[in-house]
N, C-alpha and C. Protein backbone atom coordinates (compact mmCIF):
# COMPACT_ATOMS: atom_id res chain seq x y z
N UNK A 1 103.33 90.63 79.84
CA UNK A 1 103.58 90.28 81.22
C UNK A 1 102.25 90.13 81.94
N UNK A 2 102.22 88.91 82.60
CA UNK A 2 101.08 88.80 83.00
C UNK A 2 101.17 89.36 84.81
N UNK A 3 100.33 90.05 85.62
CA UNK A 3 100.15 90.52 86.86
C UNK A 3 99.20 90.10 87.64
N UNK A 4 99.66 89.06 88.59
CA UNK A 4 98.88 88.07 89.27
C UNK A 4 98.76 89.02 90.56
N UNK A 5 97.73 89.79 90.63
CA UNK A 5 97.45 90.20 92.07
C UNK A 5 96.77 89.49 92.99
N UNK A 6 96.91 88.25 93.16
CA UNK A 6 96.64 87.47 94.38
C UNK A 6 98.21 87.54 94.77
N UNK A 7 98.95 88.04 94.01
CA UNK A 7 100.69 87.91 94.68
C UNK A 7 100.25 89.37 95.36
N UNK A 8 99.50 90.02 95.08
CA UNK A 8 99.79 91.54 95.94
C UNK A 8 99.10 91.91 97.29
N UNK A 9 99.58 92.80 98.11
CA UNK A 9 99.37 93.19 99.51
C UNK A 9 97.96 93.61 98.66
N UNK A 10 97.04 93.47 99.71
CA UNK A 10 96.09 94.55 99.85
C UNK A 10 96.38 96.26 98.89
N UNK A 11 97.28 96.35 99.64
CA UNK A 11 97.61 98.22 99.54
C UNK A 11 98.74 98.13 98.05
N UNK A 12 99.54 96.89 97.60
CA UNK A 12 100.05 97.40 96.06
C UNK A 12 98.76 97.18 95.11
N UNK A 13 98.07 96.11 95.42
CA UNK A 13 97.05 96.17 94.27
C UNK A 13 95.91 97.16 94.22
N UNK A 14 95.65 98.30 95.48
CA UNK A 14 95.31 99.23 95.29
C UNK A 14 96.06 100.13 94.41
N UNK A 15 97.33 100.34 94.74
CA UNK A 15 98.13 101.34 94.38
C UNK A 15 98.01 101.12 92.60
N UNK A 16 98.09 99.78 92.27
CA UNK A 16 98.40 99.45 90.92
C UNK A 16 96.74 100.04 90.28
N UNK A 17 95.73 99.90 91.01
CA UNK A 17 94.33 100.37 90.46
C UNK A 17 94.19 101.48 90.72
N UNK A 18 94.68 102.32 91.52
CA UNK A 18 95.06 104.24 91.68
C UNK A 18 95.73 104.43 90.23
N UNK A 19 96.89 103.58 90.16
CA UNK A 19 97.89 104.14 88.82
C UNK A 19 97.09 103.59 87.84
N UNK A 20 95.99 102.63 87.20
CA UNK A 20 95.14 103.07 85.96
C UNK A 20 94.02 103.53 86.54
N UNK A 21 93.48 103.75 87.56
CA UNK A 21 92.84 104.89 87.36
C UNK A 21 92.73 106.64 86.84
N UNK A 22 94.25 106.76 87.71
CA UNK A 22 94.97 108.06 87.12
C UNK A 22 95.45 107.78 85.66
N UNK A 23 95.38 106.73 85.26
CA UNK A 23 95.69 106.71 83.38
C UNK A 23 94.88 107.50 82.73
N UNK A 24 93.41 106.61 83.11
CA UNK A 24 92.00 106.95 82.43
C UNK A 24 91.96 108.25 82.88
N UNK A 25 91.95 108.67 83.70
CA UNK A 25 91.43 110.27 84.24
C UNK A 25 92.34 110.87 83.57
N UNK A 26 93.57 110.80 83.19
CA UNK A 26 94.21 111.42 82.38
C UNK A 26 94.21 111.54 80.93
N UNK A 27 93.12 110.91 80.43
CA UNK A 27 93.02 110.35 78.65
C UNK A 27 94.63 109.75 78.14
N UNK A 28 94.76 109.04 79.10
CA UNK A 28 96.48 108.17 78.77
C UNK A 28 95.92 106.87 78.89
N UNK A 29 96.74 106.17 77.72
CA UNK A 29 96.69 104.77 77.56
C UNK A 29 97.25 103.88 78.49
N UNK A 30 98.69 104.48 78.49
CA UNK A 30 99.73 103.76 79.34
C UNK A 30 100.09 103.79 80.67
N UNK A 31 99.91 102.69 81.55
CA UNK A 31 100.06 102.65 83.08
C UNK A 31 101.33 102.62 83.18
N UNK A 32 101.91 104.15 83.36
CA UNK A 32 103.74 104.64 83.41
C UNK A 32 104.16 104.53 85.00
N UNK A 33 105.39 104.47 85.08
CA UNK A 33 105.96 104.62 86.97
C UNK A 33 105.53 105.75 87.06
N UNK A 34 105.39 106.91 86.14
CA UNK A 34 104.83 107.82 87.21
C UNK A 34 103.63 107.74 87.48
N UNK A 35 102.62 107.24 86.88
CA UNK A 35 101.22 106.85 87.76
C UNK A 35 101.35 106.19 88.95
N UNK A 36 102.41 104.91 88.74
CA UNK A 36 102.70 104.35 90.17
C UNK A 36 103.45 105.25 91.14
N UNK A 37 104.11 105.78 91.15
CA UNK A 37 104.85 106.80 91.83
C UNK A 37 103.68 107.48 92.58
N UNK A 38 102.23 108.42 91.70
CA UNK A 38 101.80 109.16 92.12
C UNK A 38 101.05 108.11 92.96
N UNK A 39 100.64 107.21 92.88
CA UNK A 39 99.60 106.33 93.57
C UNK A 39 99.64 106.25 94.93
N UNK A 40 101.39 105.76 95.07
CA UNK A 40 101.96 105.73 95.81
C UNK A 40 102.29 106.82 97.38
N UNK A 41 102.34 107.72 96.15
CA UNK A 41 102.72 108.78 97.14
C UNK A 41 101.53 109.76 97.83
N UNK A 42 100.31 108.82 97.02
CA UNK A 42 98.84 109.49 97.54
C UNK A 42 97.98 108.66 98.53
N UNK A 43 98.88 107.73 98.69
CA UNK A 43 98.15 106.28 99.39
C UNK A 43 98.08 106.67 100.92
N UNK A 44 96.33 106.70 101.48
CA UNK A 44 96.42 107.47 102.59
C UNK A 44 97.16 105.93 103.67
N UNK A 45 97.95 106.36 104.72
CA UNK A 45 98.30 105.41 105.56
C UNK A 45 98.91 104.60 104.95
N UNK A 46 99.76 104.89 103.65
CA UNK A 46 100.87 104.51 102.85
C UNK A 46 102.12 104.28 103.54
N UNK A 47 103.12 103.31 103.26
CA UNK A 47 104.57 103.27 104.22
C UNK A 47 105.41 104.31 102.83
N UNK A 48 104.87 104.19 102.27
CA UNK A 48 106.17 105.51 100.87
C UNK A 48 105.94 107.05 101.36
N UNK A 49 104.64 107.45 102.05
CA UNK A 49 105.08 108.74 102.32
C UNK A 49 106.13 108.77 103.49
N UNK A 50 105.58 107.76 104.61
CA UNK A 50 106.59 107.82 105.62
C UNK A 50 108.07 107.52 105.07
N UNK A 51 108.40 106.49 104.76
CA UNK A 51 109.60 106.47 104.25
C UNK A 51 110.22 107.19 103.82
N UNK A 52 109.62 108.54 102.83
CA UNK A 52 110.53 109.41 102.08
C UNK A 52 109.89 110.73 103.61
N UNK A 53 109.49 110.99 104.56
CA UNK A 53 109.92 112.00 105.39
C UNK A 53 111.04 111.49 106.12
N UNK A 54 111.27 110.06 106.46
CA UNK A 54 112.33 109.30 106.93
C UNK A 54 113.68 109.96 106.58
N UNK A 55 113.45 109.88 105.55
CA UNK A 55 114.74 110.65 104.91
C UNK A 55 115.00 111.87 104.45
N UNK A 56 113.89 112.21 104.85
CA UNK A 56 113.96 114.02 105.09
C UNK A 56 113.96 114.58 103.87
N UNK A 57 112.85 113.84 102.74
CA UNK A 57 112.50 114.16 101.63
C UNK A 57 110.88 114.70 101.81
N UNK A 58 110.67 115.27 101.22
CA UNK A 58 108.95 116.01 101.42
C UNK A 58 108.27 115.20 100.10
N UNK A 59 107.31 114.54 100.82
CA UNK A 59 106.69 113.84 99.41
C UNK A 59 106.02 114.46 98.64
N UNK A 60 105.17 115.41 99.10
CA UNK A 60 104.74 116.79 98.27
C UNK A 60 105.45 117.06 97.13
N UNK A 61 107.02 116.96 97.76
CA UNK A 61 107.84 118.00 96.55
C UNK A 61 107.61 116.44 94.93
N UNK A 62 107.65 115.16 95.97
CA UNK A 62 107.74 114.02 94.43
C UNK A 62 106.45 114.40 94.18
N UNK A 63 105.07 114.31 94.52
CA UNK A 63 104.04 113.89 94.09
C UNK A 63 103.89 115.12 93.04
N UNK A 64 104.56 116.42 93.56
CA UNK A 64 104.52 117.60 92.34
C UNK A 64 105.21 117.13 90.98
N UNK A 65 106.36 116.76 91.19
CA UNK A 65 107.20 116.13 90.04
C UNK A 65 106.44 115.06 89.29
N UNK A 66 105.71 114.43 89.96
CA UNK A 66 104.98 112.96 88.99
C UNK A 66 103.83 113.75 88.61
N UNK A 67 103.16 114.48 89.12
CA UNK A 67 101.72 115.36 88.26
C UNK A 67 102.60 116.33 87.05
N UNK A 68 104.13 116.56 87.46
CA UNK A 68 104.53 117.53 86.37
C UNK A 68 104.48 116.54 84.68
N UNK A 69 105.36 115.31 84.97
CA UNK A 69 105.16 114.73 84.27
C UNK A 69 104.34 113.82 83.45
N UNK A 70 103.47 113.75 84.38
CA UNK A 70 102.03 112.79 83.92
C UNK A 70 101.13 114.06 82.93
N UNK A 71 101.45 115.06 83.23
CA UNK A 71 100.81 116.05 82.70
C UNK A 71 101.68 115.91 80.84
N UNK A 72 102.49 115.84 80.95
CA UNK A 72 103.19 115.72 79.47
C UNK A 72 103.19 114.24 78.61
N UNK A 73 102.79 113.76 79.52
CA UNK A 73 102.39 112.52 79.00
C UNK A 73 101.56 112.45 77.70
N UNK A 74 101.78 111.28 76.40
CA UNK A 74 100.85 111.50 75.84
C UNK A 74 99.11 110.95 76.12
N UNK A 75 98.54 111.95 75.31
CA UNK A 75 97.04 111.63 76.06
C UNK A 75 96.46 110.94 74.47
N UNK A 76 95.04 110.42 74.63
CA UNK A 76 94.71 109.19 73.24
C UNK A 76 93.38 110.09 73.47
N UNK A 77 92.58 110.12 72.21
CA UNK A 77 91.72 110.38 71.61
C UNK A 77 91.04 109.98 71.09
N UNK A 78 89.09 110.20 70.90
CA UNK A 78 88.73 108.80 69.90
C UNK A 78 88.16 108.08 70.36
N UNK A 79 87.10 107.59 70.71
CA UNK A 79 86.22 106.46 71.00
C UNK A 79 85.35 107.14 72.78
N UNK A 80 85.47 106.29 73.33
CA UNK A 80 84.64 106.38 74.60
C UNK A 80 86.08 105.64 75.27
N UNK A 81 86.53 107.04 76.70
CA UNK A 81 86.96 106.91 77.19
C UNK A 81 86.87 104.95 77.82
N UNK A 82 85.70 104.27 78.08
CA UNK A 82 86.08 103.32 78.53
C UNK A 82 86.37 101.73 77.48
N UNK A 83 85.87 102.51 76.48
CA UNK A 83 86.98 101.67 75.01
C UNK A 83 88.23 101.07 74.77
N UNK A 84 89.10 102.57 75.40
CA UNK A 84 90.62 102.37 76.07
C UNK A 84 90.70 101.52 76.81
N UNK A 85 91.41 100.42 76.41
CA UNK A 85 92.00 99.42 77.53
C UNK A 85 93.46 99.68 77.73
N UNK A 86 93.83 100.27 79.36
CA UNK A 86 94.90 100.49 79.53
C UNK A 86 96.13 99.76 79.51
N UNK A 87 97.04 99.61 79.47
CA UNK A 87 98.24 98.63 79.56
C UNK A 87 99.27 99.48 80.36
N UNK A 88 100.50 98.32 80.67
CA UNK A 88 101.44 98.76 81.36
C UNK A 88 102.38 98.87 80.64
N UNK A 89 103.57 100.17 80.33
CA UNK A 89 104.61 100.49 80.30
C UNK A 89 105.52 99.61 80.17
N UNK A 90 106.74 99.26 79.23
CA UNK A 90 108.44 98.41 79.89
C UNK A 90 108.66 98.88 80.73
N UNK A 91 108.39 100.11 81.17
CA UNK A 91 109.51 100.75 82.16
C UNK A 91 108.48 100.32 84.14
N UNK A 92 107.31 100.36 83.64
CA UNK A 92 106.69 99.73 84.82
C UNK A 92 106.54 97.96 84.78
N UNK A 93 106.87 97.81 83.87
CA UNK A 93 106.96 96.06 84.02
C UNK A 93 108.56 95.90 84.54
N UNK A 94 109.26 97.02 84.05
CA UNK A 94 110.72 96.71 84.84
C UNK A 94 110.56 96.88 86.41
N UNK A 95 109.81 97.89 86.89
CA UNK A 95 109.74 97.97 88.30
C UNK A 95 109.10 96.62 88.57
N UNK A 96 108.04 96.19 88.45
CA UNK A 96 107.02 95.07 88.50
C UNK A 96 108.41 93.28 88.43
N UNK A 97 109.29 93.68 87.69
CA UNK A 97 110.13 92.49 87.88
C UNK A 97 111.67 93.05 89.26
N UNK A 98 111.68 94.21 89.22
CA UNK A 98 112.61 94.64 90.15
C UNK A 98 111.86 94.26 91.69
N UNK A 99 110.65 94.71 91.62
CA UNK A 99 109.96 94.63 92.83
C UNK A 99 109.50 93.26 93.47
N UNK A 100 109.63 92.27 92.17
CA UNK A 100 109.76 90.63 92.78
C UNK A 100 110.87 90.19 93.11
N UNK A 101 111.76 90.48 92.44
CA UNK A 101 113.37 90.92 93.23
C UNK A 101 113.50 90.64 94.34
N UNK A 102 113.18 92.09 94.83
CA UNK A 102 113.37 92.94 96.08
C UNK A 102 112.23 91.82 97.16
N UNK A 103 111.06 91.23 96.50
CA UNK A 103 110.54 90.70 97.76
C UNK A 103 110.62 89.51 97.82
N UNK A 104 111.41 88.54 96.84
CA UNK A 104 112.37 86.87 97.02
C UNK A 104 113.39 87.42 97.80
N UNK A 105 114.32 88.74 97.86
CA UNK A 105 115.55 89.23 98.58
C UNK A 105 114.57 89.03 100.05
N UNK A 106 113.90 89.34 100.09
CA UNK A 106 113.34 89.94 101.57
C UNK A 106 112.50 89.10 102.36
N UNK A 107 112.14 88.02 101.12
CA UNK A 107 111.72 86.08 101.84
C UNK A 107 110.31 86.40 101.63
N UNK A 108 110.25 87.63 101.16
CA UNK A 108 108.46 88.04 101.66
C UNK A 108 107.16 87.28 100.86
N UNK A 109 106.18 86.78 100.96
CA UNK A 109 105.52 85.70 99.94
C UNK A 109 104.41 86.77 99.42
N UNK A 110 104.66 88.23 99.55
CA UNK A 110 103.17 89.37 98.72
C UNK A 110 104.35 90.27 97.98
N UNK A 111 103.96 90.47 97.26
CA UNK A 111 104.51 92.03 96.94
C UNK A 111 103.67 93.18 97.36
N UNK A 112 104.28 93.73 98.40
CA UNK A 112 103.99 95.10 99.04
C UNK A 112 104.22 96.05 98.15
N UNK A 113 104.06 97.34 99.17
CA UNK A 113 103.77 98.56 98.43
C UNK A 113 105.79 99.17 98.43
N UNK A 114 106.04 98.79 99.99
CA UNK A 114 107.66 98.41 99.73
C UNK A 114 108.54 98.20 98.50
N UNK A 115 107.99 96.92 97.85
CA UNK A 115 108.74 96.29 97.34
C UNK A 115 108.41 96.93 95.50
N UNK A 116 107.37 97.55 95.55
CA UNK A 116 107.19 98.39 94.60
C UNK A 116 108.22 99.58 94.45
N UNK A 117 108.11 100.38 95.40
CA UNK A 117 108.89 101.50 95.68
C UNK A 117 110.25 101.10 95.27
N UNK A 118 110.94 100.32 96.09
CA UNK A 118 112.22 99.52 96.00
C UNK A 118 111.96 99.32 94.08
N UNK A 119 111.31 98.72 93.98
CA UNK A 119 111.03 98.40 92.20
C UNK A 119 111.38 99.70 91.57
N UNK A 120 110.63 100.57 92.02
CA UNK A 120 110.57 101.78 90.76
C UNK A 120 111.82 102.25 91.29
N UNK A 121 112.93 102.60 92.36
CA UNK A 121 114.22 103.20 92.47
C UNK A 121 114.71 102.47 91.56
N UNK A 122 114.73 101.15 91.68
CA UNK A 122 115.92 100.09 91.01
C UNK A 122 115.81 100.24 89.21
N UNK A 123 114.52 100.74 89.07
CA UNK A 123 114.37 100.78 87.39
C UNK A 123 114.34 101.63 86.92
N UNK A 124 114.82 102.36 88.06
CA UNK A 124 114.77 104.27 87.36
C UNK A 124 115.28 104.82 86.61
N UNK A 125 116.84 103.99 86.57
CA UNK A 125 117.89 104.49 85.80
C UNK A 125 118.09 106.16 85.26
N UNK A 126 117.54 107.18 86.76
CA UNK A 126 117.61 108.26 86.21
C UNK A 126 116.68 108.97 85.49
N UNK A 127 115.61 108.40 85.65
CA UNK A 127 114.48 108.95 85.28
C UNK A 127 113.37 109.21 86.19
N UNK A 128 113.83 108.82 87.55
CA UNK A 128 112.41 109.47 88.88
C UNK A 128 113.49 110.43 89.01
């Protein structure tokens, strides 16, 4: 899957370079939703933290849950950390096609940080 970030806001194609950054800092190969999740939910002047106090969710309590799991993640070994060339996940290319979805639904011509979020609920299937 190819990821044309001239399609992205400002603030998802940060978010998407937070989530492999947190790959590498993690000795993980794979750019998972929960890197995006955590990206997300660390993004200062982010609309995902507001959104989830909106609803009277504490983002604290997700961003604990995505460090729980990024922590079990597998980690790669072996060469020089910048050797690793990271890649993205099915399960984040499913958000990544949910989230173009959500922003043809919404007429919008970027993919936001929105339409990410909206992405990773829709592909969660029970796993955020």
């Amino acid at each position: 899957m190819h990821i044309d970030l001239n399609k992205f806001t400002e603030k998802s194609a940060l978010a998407l370079q937070d989530a492999q950054a947190l790959t590498k800092q993690n000795d993980q190969q794979e750019i998972d939703v929960w890197h995006m999740l955590d990206a997300l939910l660390r993004q200062v002047g982010g609309i995902v933290p507001t959104l989830l106090e909106r609803m009277e969710i504490t983002p604290a309590a997700g961003l604990l849950a995505a460090e729980r799991v990024l922590g079990e993640l597998p980690k790669v070994s072996g060469g020089s950390p910048d050797s690793r060339q990271p890649y993205v996940s099915s399960a984040l290319q499913s958000t990544f096609s949910e989230a173009d979805k959500a922003k043809a639904e919404l007429k919008d011509e970027y993919l936001s940080t929105e339409h990410l979020f909206l992405g990773l609920i829709a592909s969660a299937s029970g796993k955020l």
